[in-house]
N, C-alpha and C. Protein backbone atom coordinates (compact mmCIF):
# COMPACT_ATOMS: atom_id res chain seq x y z
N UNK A 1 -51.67 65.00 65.86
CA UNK A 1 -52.73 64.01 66.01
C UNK A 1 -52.44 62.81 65.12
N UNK A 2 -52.97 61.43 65.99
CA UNK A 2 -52.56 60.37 65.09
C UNK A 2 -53.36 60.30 64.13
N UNK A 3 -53.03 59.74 62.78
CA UNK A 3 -54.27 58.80 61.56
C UNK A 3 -55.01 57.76 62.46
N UNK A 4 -55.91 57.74 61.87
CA UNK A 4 -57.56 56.66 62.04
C UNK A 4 -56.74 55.14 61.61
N UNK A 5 -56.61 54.44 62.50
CA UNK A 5 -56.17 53.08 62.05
C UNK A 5 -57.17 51.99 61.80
N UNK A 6 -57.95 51.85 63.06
CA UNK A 6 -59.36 51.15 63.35
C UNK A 6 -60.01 51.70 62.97
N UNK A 7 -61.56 51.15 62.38
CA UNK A 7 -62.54 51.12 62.23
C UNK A 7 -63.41 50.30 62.52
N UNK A 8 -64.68 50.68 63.12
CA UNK A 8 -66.06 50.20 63.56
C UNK A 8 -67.23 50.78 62.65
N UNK A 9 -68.58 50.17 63.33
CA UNK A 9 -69.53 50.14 61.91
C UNK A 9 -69.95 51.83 62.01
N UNK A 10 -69.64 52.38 63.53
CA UNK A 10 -69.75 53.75 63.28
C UNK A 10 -69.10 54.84 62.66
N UNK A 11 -67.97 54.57 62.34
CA UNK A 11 -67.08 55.11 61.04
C UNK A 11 -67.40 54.96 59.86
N UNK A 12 -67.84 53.48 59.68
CA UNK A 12 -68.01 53.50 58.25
C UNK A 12 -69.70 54.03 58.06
N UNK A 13 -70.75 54.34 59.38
CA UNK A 13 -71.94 55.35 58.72
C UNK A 13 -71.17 56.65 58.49
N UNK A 14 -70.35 56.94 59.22
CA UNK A 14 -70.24 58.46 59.04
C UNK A 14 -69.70 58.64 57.76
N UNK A 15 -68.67 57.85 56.77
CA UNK A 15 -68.25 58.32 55.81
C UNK A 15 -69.13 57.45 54.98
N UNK A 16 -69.79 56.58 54.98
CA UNK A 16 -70.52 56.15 53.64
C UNK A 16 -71.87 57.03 53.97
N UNK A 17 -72.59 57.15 54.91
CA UNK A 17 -73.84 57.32 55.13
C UNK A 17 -74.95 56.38 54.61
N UNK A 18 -74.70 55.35 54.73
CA UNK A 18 -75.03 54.35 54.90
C UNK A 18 -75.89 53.85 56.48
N UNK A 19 -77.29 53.00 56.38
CA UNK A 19 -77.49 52.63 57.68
C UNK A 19 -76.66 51.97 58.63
N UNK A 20 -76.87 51.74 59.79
CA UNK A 20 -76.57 51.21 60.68
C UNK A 20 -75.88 49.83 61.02
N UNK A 21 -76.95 48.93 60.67
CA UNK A 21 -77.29 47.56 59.78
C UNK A 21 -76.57 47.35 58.86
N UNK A 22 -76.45 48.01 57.73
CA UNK A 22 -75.83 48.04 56.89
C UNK A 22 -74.58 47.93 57.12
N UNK A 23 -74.22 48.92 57.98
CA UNK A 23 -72.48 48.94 58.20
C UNK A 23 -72.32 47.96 58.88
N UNK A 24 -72.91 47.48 59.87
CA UNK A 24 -72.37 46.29 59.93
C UNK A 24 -72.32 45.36 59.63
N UNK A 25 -73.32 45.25 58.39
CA UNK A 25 -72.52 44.07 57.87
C UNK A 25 -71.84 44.15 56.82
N UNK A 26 -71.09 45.03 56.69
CA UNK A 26 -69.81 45.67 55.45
C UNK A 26 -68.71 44.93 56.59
N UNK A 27 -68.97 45.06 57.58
CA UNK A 27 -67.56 45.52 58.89
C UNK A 27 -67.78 43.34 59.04
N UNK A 28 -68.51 42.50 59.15
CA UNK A 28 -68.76 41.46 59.15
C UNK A 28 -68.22 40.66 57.92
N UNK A 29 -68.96 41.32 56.49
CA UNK A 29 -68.48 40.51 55.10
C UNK A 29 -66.79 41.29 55.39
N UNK A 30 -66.15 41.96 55.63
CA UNK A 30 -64.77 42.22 56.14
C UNK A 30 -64.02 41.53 56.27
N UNK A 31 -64.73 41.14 57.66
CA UNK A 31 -63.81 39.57 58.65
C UNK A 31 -63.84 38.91 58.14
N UNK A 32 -64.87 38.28 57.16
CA UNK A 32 -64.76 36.90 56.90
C UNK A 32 -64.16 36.85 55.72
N UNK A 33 -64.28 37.50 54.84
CA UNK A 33 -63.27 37.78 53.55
C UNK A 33 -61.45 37.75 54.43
N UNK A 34 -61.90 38.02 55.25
CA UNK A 34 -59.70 38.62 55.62
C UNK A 34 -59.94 37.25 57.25
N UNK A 35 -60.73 36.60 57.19
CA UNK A 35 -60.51 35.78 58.20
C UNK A 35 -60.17 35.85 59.79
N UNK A 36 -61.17 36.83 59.93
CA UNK A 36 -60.98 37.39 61.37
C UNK A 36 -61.85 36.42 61.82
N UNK A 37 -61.25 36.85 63.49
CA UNK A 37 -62.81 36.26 64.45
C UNK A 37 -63.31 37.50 64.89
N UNK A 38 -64.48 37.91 65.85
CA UNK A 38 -65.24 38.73 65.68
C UNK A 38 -64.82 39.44 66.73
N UNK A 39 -63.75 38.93 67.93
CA UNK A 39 -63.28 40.27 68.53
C UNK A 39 -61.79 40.77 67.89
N UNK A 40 -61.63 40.46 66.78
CA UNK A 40 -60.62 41.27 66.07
C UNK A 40 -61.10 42.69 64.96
N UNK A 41 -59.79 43.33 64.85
CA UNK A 41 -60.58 44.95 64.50
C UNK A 41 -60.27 45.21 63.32
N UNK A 42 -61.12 45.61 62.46
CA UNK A 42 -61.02 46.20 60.77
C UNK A 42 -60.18 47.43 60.33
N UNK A 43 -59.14 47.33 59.71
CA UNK A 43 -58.49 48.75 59.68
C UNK A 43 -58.97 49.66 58.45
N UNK A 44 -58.17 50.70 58.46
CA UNK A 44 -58.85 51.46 57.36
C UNK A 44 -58.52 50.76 55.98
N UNK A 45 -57.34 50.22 56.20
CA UNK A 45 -56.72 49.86 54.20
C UNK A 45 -57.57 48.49 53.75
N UNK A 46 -58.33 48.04 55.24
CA UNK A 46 -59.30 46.65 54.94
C UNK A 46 -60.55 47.26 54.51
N UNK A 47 -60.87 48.26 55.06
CA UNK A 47 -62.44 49.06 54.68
C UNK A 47 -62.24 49.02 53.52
N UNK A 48 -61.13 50.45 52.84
CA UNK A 48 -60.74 51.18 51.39
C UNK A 48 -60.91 50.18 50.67
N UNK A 49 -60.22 48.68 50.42
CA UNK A 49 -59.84 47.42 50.09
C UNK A 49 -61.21 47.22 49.64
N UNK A 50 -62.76 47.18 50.82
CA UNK A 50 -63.58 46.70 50.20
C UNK A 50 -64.09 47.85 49.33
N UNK A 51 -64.28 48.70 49.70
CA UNK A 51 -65.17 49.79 48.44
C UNK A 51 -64.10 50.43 47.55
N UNK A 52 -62.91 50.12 47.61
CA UNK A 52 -62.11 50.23 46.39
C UNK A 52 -61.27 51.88 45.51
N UNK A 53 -61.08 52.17 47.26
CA UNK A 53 -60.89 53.70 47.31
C UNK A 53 -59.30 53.74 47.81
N UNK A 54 -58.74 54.62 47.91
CA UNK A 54 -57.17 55.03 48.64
C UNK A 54 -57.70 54.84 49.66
N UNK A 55 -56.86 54.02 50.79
CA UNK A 55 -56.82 54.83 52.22
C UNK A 55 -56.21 56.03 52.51
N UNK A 56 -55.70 56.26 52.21
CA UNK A 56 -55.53 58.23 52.50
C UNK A 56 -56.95 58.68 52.14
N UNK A 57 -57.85 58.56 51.26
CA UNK A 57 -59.14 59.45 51.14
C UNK A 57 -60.06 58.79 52.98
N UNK A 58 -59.65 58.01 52.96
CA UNK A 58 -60.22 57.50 54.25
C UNK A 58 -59.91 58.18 55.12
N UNK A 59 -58.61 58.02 55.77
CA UNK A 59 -58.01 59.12 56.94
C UNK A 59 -57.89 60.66 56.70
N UNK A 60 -58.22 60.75 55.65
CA UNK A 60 -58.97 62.45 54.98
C UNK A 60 -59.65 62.85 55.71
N UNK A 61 -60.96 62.02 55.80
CA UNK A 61 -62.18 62.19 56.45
C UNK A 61 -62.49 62.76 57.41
N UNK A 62 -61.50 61.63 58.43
CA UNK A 62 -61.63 61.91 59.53
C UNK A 62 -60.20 62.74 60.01
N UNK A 63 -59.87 63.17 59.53
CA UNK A 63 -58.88 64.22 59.91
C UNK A 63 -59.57 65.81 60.39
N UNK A 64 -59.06 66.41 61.96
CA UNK A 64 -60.14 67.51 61.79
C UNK A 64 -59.73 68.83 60.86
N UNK A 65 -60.17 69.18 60.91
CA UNK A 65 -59.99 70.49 59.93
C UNK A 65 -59.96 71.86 60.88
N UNK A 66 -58.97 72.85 60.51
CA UNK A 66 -58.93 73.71 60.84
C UNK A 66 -57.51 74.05 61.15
């Protein structure tokens, strides 16, 4: 199975648990910090980047288990 490359604001509720709203506008202050336009896509090392974590703990996450 591949690693999680993309991310949307529904990834980042599932691992922050964080609202809805909220995530998106984490996934918004994103783009405009890294100068996207808004149909371009947030990766994981841009998420990690903002809350200041490894991306490997990121693709952790969502890795399934078993």
């Amino acid at each position: 199975m591949r690693d999680k490359v993309i991310m949307d604001a529904y990834d980042v509720q599932a691992f922050t648990r964080y609202s809805m709203g909220h995530c998106r506008r984490i996934i918004r202050k994103i783009k405009e910090c890294n100068a996207k336009q808004k149909h371009q896509k947030v990766t994981v090392e841009e998420v990690s980047e903002y809350f200041g974590i490894n991306p490997d703990q990121v693709r952790s996450f969502f890795r399934p288990t078993g």
